[in-house]
PDB file of N, CA and C in Angstrom:
ATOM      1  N   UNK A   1       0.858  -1.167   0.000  1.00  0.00           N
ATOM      2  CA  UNK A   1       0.000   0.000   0.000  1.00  0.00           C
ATOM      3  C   UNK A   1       0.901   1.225   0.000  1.00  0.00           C
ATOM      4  N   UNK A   2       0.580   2.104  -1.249  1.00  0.00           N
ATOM      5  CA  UNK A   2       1.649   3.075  -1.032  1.00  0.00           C
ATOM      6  C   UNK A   2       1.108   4.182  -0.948  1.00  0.00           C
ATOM      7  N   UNK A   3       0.318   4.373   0.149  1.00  0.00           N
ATOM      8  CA  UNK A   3      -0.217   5.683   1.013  1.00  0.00           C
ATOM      9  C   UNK A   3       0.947   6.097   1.481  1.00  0.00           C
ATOM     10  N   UNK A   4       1.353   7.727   1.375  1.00  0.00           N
ATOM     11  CA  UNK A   4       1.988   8.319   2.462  1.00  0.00           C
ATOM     12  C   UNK A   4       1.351   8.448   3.588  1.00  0.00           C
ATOM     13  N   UNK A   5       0.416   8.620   3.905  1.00  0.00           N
ATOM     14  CA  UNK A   5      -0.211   8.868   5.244  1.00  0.00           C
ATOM     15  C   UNK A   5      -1.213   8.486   5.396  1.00  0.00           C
ATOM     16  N   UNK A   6      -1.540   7.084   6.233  1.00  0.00           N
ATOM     17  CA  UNK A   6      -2.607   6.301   6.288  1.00  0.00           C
ATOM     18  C   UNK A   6      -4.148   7.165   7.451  1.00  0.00           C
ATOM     19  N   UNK A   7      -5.085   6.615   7.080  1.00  0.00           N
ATOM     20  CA  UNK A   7      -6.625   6.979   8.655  1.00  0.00           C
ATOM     21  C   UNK A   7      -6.337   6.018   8.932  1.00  0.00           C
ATOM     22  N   UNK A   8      -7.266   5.868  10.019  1.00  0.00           N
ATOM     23  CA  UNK A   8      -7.966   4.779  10.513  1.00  0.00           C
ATOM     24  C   UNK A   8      -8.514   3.522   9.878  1.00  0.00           C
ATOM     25  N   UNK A   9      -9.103   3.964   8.516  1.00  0.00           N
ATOM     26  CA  UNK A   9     -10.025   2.819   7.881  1.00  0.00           C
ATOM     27  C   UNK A   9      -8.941   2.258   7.247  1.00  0.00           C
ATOM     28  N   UNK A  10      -7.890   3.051   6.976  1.00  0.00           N
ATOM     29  CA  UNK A  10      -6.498   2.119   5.856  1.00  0.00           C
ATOM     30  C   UNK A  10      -5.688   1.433   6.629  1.00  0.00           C
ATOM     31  N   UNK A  11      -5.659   1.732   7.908  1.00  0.00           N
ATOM     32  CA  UNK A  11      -4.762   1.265   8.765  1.00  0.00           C
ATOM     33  C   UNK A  11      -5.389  -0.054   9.338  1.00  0.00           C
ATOM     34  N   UNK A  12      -6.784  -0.081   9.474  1.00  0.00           N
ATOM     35  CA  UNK A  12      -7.836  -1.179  10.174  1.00  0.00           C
ATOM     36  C   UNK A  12      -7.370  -2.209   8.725  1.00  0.00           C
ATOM     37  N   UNK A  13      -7.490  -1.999   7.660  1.00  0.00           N
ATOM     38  CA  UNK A  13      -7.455  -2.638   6.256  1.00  0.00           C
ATOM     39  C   UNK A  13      -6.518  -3.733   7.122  1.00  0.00           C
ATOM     40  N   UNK A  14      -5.101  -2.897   7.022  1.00  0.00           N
ATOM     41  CA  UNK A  14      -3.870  -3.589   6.555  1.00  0.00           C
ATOM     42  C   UNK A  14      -4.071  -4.496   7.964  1.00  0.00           C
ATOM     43  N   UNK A  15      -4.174  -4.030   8.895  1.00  0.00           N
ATOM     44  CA  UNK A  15      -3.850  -5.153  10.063  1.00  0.00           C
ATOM     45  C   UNK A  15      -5.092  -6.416  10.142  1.00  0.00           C
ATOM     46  N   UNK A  16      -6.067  -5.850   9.261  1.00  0.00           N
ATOM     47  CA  UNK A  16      -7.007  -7.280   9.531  1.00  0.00           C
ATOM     48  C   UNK A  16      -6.131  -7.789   8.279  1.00  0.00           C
ATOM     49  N   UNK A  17      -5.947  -7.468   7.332  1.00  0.00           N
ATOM     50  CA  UNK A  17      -5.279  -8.188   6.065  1.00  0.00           C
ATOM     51  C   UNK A  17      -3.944  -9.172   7.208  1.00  0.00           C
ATOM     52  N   UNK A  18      -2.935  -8.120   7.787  1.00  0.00           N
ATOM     53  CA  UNK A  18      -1.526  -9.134   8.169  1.00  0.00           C
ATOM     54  C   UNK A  18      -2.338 -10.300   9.243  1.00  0.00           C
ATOM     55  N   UNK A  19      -3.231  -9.968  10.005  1.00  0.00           N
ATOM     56  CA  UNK A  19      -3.572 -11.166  11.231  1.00  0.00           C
ATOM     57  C   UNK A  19      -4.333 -12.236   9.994  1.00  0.00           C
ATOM     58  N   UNK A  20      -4.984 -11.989   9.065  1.00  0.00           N
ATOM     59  CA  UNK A  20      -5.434 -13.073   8.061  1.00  0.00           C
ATOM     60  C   UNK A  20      -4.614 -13.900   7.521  1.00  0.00           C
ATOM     61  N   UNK A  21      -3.004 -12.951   7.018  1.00  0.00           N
ATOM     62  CA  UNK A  21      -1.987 -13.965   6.466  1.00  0.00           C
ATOM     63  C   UNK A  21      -1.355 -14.945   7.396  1.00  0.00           C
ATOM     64  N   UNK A  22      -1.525 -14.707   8.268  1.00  0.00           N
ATOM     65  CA  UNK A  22      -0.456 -15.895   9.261  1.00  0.00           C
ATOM     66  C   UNK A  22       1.129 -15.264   9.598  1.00  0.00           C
ATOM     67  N   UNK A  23       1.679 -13.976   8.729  1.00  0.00           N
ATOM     68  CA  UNK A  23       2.625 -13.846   8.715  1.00  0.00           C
ATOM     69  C   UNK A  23       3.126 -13.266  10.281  1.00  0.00           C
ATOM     70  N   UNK A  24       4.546 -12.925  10.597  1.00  0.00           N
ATOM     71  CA  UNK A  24       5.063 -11.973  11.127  1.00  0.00           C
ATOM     72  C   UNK A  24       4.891 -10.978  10.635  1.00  0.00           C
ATOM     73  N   UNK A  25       4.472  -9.601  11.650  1.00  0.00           N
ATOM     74  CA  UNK A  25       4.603  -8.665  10.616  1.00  0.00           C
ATOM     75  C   UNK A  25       5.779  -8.122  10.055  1.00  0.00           C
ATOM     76  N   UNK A  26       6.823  -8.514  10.175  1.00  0.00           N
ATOM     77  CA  UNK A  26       7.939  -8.018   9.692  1.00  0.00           C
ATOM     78  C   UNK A  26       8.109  -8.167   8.432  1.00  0.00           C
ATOM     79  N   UNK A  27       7.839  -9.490   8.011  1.00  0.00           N
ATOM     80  CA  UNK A  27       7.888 -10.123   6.756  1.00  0.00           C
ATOM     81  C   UNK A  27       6.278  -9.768   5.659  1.00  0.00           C
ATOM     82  N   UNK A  28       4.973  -9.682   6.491  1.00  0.00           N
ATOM     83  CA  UNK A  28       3.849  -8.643   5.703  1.00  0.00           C
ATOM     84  C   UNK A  28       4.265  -7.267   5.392  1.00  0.00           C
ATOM     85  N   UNK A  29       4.549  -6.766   6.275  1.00  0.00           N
ATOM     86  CA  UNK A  29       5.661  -5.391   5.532  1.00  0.00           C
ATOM     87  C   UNK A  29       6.054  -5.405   4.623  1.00  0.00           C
ATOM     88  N   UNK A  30       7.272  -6.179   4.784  1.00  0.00           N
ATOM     89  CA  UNK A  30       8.369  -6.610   3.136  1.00  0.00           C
ATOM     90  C   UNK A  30       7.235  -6.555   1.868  1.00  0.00           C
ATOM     91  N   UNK A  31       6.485  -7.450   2.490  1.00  0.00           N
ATOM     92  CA  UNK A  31       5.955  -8.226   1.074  1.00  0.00           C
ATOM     93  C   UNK A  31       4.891  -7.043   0.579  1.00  0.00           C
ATOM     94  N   UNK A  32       4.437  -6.054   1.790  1.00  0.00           N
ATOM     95  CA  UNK A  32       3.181  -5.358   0.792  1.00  0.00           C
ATOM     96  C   UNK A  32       3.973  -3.945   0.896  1.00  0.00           C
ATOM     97  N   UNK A  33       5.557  -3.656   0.890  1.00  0.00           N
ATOM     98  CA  UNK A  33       6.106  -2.481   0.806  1.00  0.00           C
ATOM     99  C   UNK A  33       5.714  -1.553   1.732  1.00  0.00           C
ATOM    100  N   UNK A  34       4.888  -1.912   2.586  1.00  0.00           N
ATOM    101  CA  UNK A  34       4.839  -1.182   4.182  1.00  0.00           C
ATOM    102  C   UNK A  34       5.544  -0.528   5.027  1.00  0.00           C
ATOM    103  N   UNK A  35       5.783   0.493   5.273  1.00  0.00           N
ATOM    104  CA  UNK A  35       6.630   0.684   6.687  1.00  0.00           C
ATOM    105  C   UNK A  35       6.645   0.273   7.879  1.00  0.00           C
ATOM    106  N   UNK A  36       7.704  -0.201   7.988  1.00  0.00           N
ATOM    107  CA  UNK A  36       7.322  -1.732   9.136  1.00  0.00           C
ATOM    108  C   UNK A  36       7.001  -0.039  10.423  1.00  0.00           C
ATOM    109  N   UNK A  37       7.321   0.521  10.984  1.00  0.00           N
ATOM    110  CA  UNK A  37       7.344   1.653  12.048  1.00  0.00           C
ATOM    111  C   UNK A  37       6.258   1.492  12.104  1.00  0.00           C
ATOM    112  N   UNK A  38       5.464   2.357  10.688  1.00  0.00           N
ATOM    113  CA  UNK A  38       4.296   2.753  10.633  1.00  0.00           C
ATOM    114  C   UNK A  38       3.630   2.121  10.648  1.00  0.00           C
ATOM    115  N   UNK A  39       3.655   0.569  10.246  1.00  0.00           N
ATOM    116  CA  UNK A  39       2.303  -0.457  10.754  1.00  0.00           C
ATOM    117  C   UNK A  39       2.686  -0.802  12.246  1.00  0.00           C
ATOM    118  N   UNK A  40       3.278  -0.859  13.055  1.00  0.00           N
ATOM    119  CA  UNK A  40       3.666  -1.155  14.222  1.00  0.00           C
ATOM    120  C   UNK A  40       2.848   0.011  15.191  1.00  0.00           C
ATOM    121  N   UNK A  41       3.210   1.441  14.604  1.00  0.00           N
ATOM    122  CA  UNK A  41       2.582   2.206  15.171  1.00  0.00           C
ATOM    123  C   UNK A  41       0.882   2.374  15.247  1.00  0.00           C
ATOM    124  N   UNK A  42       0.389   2.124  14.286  1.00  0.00           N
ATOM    125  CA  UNK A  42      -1.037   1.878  13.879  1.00  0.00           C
ATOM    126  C   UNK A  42      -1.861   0.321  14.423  1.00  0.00           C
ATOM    127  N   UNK A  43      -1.331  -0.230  14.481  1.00  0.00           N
ATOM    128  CA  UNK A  43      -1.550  -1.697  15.266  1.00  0.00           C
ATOM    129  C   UNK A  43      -1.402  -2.030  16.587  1.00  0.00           C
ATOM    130  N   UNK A  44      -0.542  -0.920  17.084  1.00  0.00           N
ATOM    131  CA  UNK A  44      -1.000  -0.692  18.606  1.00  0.00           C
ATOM    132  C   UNK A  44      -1.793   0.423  18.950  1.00  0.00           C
ATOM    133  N   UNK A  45      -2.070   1.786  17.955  1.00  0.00           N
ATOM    134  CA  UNK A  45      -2.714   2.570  18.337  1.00  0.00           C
ATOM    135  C   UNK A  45      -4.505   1.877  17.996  1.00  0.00           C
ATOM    136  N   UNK A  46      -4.278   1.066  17.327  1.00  0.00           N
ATOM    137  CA  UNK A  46      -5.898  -0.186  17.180  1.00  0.00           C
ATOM    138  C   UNK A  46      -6.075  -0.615  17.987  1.00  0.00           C
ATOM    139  N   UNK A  47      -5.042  -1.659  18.866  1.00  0.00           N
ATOM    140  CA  UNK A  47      -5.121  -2.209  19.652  1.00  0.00           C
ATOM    141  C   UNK A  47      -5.833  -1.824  20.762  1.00  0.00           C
ATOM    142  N   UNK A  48      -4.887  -0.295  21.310  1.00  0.00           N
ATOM    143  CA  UNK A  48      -5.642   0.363  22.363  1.00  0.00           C
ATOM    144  C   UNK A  48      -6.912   1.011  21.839  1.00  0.00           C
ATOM    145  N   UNK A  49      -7.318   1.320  20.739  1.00  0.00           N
ATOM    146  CA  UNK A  49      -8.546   1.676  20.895  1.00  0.00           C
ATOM    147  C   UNK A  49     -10.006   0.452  20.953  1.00  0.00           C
ATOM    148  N   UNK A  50      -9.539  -0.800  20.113  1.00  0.00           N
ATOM    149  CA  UNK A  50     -10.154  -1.348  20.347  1.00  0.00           C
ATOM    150  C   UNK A  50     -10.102  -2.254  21.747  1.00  0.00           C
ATOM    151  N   UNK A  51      -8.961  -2.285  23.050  1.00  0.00           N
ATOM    152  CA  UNK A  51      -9.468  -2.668  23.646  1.00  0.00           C
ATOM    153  C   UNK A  51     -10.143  -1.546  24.850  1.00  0.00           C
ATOM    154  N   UNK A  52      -9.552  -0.077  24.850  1.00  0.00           N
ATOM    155  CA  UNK A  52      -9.912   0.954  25.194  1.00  0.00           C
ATOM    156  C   UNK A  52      -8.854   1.065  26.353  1.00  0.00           C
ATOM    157  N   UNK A  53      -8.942   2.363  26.614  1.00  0.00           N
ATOM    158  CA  UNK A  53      -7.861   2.537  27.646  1.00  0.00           C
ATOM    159  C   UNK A  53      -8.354   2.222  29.094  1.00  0.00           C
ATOM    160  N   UNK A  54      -9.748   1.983  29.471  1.00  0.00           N
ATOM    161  CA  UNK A  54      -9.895   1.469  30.773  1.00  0.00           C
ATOM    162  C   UNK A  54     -10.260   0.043  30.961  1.00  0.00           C
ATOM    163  N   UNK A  55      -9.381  -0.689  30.099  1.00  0.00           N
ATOM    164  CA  UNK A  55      -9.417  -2.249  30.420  1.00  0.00           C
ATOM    165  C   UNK A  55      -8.498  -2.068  31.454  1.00  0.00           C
ATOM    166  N   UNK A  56      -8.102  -3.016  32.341  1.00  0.00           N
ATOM    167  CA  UNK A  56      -7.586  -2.926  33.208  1.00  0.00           C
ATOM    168  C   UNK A  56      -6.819  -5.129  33.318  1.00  0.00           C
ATOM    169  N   UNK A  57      -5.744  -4.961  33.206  1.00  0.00           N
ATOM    170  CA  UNK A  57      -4.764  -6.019  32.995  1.00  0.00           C
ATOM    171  C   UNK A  57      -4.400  -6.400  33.942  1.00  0.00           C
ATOM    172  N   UNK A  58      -4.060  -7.764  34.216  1.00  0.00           N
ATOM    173  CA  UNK A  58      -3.399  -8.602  35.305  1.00  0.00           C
ATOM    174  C   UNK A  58      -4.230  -9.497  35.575  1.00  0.00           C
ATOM    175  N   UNK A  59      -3.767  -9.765  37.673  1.00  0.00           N
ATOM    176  CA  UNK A  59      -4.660 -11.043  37.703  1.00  0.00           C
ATOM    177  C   UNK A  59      -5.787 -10.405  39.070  1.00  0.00           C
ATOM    178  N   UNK A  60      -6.417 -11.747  38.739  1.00  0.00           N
ATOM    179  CA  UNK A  60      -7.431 -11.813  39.666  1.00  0.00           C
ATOM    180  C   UNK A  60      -7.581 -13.041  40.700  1.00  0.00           C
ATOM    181  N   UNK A  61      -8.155 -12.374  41.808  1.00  0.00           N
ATOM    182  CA  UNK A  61      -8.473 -13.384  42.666  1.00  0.00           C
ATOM    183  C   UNK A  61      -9.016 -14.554  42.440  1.00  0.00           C
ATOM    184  N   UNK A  62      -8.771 -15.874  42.542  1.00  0.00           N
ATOM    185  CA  UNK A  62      -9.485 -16.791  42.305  1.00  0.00           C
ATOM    186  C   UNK A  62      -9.780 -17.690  43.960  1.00  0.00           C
ATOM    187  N   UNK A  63     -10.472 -18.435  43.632  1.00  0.00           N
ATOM    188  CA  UNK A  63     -10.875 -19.371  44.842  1.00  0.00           C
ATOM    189  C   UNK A  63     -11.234 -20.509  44.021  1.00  0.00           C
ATOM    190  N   UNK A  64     -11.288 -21.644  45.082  1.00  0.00           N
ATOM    191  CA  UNK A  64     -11.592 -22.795  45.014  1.00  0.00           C
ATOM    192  C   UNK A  64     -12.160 -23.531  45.419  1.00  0.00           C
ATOM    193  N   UNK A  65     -13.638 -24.346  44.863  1.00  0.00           N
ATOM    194  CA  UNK A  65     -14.664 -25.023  45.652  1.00  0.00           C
ATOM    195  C   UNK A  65     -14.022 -26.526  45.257  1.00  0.00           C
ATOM    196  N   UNK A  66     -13.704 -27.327  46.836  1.00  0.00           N
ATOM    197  CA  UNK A  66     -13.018 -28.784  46.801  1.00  0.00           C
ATOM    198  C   UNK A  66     -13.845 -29.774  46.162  1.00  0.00           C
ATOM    199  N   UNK A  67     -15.106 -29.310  46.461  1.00  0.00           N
ATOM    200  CA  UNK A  67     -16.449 -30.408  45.899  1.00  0.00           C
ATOM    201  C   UNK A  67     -16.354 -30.262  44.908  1.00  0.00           C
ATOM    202  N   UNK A  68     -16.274 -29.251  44.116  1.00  0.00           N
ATOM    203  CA  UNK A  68     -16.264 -29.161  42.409  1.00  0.00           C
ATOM    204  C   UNK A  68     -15.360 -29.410  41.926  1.00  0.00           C
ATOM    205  N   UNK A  69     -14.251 -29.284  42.274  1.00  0.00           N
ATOM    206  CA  UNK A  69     -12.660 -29.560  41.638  1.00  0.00           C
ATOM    207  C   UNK A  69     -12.248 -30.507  41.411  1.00  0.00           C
ATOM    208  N   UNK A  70     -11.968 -30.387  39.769  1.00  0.00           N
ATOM    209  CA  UNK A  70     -11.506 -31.175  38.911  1.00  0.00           C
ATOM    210  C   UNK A  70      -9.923 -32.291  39.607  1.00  0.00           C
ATOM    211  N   UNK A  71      -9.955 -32.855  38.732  1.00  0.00           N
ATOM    212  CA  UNK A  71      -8.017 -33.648  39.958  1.00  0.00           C
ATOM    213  C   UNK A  71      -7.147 -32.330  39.313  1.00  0.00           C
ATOM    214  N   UNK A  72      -7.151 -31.690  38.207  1.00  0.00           N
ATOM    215  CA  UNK A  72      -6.169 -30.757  37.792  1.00  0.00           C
ATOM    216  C   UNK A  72      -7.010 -29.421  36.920  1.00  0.00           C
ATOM    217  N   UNK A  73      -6.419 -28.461  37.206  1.00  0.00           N
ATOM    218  CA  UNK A  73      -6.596 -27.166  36.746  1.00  0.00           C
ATOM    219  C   UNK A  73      -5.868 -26.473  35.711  1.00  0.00           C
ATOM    220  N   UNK A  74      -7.018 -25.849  34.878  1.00  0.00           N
ATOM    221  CA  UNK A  74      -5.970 -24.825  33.541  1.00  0.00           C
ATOM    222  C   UNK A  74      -5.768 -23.479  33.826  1.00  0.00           C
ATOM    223  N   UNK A  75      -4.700 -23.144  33.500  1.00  0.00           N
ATOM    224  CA  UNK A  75      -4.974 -21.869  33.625  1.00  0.00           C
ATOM    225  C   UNK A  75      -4.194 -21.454  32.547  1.00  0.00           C
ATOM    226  N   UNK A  76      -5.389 -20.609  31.531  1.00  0.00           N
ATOM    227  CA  UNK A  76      -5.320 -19.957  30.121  1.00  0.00           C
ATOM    228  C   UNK A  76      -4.928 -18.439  29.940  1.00  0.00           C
ATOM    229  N   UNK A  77      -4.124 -18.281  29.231  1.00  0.00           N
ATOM    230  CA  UNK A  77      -3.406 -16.846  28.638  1.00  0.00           C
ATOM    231  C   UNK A  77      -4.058 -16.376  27.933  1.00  0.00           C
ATOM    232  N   UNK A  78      -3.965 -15.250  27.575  1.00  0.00           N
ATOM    233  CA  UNK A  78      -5.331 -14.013  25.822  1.00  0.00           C
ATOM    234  C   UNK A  78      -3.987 -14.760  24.891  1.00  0.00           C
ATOM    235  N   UNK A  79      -3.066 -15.389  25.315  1.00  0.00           N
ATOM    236  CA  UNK A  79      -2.353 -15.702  24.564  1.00  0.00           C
ATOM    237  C   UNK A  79      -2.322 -16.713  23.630  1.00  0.00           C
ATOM    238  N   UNK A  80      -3.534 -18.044  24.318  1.00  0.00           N
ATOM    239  CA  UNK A  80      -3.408 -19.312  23.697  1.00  0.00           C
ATOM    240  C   UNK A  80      -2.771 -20.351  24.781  1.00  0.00           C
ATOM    241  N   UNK A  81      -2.418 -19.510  25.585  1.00  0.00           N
ATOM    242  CA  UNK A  81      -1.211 -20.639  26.526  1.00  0.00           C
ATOM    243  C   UNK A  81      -1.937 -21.224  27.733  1.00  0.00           C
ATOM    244  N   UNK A  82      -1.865 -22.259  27.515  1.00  0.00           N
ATOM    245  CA  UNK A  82      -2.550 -23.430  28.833  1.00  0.00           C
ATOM    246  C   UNK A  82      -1.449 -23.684  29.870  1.00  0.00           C
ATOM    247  N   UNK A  83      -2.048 -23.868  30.611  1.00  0.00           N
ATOM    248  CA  UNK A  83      -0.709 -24.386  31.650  1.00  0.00           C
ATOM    249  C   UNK A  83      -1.998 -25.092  32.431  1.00  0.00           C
ATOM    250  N   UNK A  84      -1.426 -26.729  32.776  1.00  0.00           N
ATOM    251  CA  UNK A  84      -2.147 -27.469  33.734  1.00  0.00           C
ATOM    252  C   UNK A  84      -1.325 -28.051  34.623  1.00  0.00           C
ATOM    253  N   UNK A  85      -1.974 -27.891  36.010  1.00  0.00           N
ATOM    254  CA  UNK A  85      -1.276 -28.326  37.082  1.00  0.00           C
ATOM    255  C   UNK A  85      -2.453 -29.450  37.865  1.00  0.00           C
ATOM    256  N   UNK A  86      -1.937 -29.975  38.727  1.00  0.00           N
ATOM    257  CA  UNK A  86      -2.494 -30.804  39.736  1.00  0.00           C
ATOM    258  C   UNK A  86      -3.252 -30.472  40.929  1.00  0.00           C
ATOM    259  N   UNK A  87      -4.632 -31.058  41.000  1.00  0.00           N
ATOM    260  CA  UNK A  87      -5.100 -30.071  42.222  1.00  0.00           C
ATOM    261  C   UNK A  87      -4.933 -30.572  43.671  1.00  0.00           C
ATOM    262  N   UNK A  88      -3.400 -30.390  43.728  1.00  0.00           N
ATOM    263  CA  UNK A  88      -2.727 -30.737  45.167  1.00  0.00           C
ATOM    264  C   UNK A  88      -2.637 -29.110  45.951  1.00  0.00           C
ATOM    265  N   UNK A  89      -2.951 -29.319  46.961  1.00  0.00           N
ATOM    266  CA  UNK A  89      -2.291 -28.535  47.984  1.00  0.00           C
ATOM    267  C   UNK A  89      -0.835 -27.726  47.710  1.00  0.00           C
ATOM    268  N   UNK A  90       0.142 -28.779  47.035  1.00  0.00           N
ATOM    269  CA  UNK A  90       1.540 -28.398  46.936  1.00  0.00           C
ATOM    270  C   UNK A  90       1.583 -27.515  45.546  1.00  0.00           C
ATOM    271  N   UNK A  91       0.624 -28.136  44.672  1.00  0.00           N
ATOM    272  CA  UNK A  91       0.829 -27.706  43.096  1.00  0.00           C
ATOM    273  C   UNK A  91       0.261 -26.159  43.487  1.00  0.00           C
ATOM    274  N   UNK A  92      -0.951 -26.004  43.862  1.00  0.00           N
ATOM    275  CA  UNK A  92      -1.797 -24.541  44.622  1.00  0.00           C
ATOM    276  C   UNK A  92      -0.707 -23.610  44.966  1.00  0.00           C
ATOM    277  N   UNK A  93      -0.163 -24.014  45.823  1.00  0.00           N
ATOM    278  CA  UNK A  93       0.818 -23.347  46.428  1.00  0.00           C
ATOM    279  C   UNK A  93       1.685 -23.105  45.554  1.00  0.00           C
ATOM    280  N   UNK A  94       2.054 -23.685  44.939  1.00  0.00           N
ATOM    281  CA  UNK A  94       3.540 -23.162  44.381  1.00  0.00           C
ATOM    282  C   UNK A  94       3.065 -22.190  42.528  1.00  0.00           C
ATOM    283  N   UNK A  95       2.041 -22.439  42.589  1.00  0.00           N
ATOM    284  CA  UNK A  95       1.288 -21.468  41.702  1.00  0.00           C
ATOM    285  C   UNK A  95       1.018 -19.936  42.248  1.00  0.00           C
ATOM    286  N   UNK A  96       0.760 -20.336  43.434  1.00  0.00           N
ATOM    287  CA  UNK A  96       0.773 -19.323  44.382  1.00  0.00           C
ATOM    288  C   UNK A  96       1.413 -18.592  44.334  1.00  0.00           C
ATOM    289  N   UNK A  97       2.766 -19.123  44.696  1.00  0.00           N
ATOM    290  CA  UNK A  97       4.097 -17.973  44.843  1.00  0.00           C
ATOM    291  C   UNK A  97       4.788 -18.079  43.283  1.00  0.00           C
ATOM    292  N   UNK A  98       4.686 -18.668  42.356  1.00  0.00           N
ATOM    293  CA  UNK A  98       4.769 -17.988  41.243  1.00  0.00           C
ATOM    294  C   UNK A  98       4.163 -16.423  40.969  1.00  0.00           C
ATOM    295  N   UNK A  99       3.062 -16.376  40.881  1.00  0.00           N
ATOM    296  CA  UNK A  99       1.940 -15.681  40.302  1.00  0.00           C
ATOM    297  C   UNK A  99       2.409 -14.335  41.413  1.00  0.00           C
ATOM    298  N   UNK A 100       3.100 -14.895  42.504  1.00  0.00           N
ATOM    299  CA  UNK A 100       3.043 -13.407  43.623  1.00  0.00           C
ATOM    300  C   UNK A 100       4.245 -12.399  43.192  1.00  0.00           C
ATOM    301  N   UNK A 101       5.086 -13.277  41.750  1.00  0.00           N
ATOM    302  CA  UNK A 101       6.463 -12.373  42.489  1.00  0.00           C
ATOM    303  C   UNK A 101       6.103 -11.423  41.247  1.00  0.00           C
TER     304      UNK A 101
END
């Protein structure tokens, strides 16, 4: 795309286009003559608008009912990332002081 100076609607284009290819964006750049800066810059200024500036990130309190609990627990990332542990006392704990530091 050889806009000198992209909006909003050209900038929304290109980043639903790079998350469709599968690529890195480093390498969607290359290939559609992009400025890697300038899509970097526009793909986080999306980001924050579409998730807005009063989301609020990190963790949260959880608890645990013994009657309901599974023998092991997931615990999922916005990332894709699972992590399963054991629902021991020891495994709890040491999730515990992971998650604290």
């Amino acid at each position: 795309m050889s806009i000198q100076k992209w909006n909003q609607e050209d900038a929304q284009k290109m980043v639903e286009q790079w998350r469709e290819s599968g690529l890195d964006k480093m390498t969607f750049c290359k290939e559609q003559g992009i400025v890697y800066s300038r899509f970097l810059y526009w793909n986080k200024r999306l980001n924050h608008t579409i998730s807005g500036p009063d989301i609020k990130t990190g963790f949260v309190s959880l608890s645990i009912d013994p009657e309901a609990a599974a023998e092991s627990i997931c615990l999922k990332g916005t990332n894709g990332f699972s992590l399963y542990v054991s629902n021991s006392p020891a495994s709890l704990q040491f999730i515990k002081s992971l998650l604290s530091c």
